[in-house]
Protein backbone atom coordinates (compact mmCIF):
# COMPACT_ATOMS: atom_id res chain seq x y z
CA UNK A 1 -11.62 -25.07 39.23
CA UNK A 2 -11.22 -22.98 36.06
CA UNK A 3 -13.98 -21.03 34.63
CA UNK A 4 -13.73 -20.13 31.34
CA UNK A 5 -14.95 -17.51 29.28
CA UNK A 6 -17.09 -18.93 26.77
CA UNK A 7 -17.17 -15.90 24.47
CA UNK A 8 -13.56 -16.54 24.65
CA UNK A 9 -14.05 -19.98 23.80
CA UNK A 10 -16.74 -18.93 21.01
CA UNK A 11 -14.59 -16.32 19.29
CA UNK A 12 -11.38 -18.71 19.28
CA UNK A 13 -13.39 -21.06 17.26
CA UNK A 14 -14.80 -18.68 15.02
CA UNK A 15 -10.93 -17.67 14.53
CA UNK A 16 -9.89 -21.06 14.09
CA UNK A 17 -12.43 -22.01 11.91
CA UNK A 18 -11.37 -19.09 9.94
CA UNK A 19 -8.13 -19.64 9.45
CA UNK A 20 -8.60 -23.00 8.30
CA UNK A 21 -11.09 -21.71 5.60
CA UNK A 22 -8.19 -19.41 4.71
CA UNK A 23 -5.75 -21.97 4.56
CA UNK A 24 -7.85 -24.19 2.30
CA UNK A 25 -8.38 -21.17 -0.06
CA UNK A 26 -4.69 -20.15 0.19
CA UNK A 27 -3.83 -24.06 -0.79
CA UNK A 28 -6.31 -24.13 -2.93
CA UNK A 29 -5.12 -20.88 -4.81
CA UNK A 30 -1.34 -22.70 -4.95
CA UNK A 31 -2.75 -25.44 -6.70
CA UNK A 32 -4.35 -22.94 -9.43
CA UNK A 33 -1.74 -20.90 -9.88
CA UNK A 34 1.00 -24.07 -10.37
CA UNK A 35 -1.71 -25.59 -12.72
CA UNK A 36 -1.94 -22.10 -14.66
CA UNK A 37 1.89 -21.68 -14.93
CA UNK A 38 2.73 -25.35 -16.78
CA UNK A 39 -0.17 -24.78 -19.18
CA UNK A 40 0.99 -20.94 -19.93
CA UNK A 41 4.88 -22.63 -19.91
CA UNK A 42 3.73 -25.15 -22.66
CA UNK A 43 1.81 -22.12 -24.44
CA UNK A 44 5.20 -20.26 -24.58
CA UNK A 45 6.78 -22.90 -25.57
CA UNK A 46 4.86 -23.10 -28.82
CA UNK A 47 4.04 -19.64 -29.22
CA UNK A 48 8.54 -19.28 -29.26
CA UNK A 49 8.33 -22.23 -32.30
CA UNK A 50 5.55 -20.46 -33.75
CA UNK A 51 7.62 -17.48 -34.05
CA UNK A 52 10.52 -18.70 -34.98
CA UNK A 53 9.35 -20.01 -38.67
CA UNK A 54 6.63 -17.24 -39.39
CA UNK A 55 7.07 -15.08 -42.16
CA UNK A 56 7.27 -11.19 -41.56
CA UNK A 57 3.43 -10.85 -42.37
CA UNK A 58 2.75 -13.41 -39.17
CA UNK A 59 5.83 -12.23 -37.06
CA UNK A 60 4.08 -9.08 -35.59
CA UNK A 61 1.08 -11.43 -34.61
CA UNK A 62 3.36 -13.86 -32.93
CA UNK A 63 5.36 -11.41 -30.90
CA UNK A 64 2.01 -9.49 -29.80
CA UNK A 65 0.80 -13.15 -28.26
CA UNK A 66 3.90 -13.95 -27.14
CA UNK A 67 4.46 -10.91 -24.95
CA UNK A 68 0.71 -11.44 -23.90
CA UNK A 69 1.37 -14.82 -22.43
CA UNK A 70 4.47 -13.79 -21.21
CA UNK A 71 2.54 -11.36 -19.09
CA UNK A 72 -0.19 -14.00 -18.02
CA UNK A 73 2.79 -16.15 -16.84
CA UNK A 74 4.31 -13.46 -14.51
CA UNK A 75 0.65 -12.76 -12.77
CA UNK A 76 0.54 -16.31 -12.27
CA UNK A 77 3.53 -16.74 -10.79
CA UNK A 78 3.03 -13.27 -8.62
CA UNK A 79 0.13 -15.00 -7.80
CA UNK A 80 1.78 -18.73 -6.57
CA UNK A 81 4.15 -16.57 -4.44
CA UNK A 82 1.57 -14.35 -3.05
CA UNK A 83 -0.49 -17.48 -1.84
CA UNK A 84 3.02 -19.38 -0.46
CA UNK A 85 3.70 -16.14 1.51
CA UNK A 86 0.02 -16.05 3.18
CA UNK A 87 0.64 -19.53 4.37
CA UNK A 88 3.96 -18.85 5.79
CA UNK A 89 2.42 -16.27 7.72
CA UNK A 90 -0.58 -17.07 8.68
CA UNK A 91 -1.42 -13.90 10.92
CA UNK A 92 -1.58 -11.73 7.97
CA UNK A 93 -4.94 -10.58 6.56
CA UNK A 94 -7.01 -8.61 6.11
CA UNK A 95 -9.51 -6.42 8.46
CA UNK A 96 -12.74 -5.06 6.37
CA UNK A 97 -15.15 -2.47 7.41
CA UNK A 98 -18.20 -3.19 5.63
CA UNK A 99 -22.18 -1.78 6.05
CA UNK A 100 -25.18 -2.99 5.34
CA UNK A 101 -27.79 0.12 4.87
CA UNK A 102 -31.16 -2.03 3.87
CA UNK A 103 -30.70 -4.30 5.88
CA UNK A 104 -29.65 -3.03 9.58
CA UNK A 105 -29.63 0.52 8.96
CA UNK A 106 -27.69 4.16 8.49
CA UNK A 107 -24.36 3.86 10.50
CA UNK A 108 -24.08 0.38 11.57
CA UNK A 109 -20.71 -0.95 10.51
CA UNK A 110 -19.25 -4.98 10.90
CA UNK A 111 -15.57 -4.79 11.27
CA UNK A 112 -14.26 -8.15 10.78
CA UNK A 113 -10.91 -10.05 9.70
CA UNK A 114 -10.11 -12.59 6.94
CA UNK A 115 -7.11 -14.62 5.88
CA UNK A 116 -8.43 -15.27 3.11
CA UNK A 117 -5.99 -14.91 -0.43
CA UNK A 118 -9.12 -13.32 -1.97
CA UNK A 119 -10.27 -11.04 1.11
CA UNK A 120 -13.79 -10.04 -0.94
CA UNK A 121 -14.62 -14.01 -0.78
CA UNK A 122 -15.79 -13.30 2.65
CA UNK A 123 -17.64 -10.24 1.98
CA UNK A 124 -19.55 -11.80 -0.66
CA UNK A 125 -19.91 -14.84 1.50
CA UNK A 126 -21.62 -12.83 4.19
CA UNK A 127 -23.94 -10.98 1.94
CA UNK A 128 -25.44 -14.24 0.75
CA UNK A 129 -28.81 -15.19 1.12
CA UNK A 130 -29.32 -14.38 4.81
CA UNK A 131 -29.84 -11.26 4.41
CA UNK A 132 -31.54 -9.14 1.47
CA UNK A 133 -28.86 -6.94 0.19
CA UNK A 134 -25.21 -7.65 -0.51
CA UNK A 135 -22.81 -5.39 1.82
CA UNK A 136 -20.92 -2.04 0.74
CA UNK A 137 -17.44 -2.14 1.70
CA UNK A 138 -15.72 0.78 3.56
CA UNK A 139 -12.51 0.03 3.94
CA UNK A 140 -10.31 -3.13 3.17
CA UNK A 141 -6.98 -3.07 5.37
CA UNK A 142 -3.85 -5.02 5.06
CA UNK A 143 -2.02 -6.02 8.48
CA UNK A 144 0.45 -8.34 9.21
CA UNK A 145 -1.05 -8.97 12.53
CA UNK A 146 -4.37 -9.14 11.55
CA UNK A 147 -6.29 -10.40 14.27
CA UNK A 148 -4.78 -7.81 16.62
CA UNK A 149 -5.88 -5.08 14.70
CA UNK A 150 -9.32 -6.70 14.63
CA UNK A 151 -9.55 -7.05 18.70
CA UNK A 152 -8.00 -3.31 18.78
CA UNK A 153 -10.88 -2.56 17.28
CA UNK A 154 -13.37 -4.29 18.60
CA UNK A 155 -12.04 -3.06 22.26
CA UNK A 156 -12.36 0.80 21.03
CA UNK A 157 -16.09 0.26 19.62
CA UNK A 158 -17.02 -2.73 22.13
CA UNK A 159 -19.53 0.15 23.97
CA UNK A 160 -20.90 0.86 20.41
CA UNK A 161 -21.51 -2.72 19.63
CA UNK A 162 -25.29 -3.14 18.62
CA UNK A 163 -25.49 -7.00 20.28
CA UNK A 164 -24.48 -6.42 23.98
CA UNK A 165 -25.00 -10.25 24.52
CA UNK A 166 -23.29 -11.65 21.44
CA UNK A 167 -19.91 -9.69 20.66
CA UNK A 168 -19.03 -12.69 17.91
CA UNK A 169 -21.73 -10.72 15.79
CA UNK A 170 -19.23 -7.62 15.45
CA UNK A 171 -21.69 -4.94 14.27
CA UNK A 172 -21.13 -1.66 15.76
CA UNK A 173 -23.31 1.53 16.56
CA UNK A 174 -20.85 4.10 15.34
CA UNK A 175 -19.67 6.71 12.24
CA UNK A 176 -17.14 6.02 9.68
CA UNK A 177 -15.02 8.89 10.55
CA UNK A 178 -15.04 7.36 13.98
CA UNK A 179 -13.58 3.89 12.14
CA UNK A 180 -11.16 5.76 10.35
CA UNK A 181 -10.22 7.70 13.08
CA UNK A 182 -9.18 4.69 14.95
CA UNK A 183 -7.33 2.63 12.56
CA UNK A 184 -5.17 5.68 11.63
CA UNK A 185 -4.76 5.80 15.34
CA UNK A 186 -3.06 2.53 14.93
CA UNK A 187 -0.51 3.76 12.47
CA UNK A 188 -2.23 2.73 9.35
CA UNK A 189 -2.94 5.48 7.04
CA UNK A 190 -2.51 4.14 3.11
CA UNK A 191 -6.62 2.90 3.16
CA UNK A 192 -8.28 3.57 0.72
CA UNK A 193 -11.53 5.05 2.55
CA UNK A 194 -15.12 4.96 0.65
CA UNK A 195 -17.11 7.22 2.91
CA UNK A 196 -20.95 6.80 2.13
CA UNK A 197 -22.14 3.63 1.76
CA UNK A 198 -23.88 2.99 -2.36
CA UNK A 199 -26.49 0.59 -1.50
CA UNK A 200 -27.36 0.29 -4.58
CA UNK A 201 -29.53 -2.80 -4.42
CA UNK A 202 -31.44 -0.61 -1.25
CA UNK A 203 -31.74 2.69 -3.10
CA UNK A 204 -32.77 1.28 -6.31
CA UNK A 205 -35.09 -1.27 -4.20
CA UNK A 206 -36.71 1.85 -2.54
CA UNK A 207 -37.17 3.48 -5.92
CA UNK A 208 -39.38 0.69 -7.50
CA UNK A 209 -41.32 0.24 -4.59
CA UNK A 210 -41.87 4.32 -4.96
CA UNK A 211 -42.75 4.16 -8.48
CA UNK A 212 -44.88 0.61 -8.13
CA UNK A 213 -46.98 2.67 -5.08
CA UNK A 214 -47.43 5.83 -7.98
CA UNK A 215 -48.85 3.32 -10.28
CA UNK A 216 -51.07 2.00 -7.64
CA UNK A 217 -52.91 5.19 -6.72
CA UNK A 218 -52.66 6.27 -9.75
């Protein structure tokens, strides 16, 4: 008989569930970007016929919206190839390092992964309403191998991680300089790093409350 692992089992369908969210965003984002590209063709297309029978007082006019959809044309074909080369290769995405100060505390930090073409989808996605402040990201890191960057990490922290029965929750006990330390230990050191969490929403949460409890006794 084999026994398996079911938090095995549970994080490969939390991976594979993930990667076909990605996949629908990244086919999704295709479809867009094609879309964008025949309208901005047609645009140019007119905006060239435009030009070419304006007088010199409209020329300057013509050739500053010209060159403006121009640009909007390249971005949205950047974008079509950037989406075609995250399906192609599907393991590349993108690990985050995000914290949530209001809500679970100074020095707690979720590492996670994302395929997703828009990588602060998920971040936004997982500051929705089940918990009461939105997340402050540390660090968002590129990797062609994703998901083993992701288990790296979780393998160096696992002894920090704050739910010793559910390791699908990926929180961690730890310090940033600990999280950087580890992913340059990897061999990835162009991150941009943003050290101290804002928590805006938090801070400025805490300072009503303040100022409502001042009125109060007051």
């Amino acid at each position: 008989m084999v026994i398996i692992n079911p938090k095995c089992v549970n994080t490969f369908q939390d991976e594979t569930r993930e990667e076909e969210k990605a996949l629908r965003d990244i086919e999704k984002a295709k479809k867009e970007a094609e879309k964008e590209e025949r309208l901005l063709q047609k645009a140019l297309k007119k905006a060239r016929e435009e030009l070419s029978t304006a007088n010199d007082e409209q020329r300057a006019d013509y050739e500053a919206k010209l060159l403006d959809l121009e640009k909007q044309l390249k971005e949205a074909e950047d974008k079509g190839q950037r989406a075609m080369s995250m399906a192609q290769q599907t393991r590349r995405g993108h690990v985050y390092v995000i914290s949530n100060v209001g809500s679970f505390g100074e020095e707690v930090f979720k590492i996670g992964m994302t395929r997703r073409l828009e990588p602060m989808d998920r971040v936004k996605e997982l500051g929705d309403a089940s918990v009461p402040f939105s997340f402050d990201v540390h660090a968002m890191i590129f990797s062609e191998d994703a998901p083993s960057l992701e288990k790296e990490l979780h393998r160096r922290f696992d002894i920090y991680s704050v739910n010793k029965i559910n390791s699908r929750k990926e929180f961690f006990k730890t310090t940033i300089s600990e999280v950087k330390k580890a992913v340059e230990g990897n061999g990835i050191k162009d991150v941009h790093w943003t050290l101290k969490a804002e928590a805006s929403e938090y801070r400025e949460s805490l300072a009503i409350e303040k100022n409502l409890q001042c009125n109060a006794v007051a």
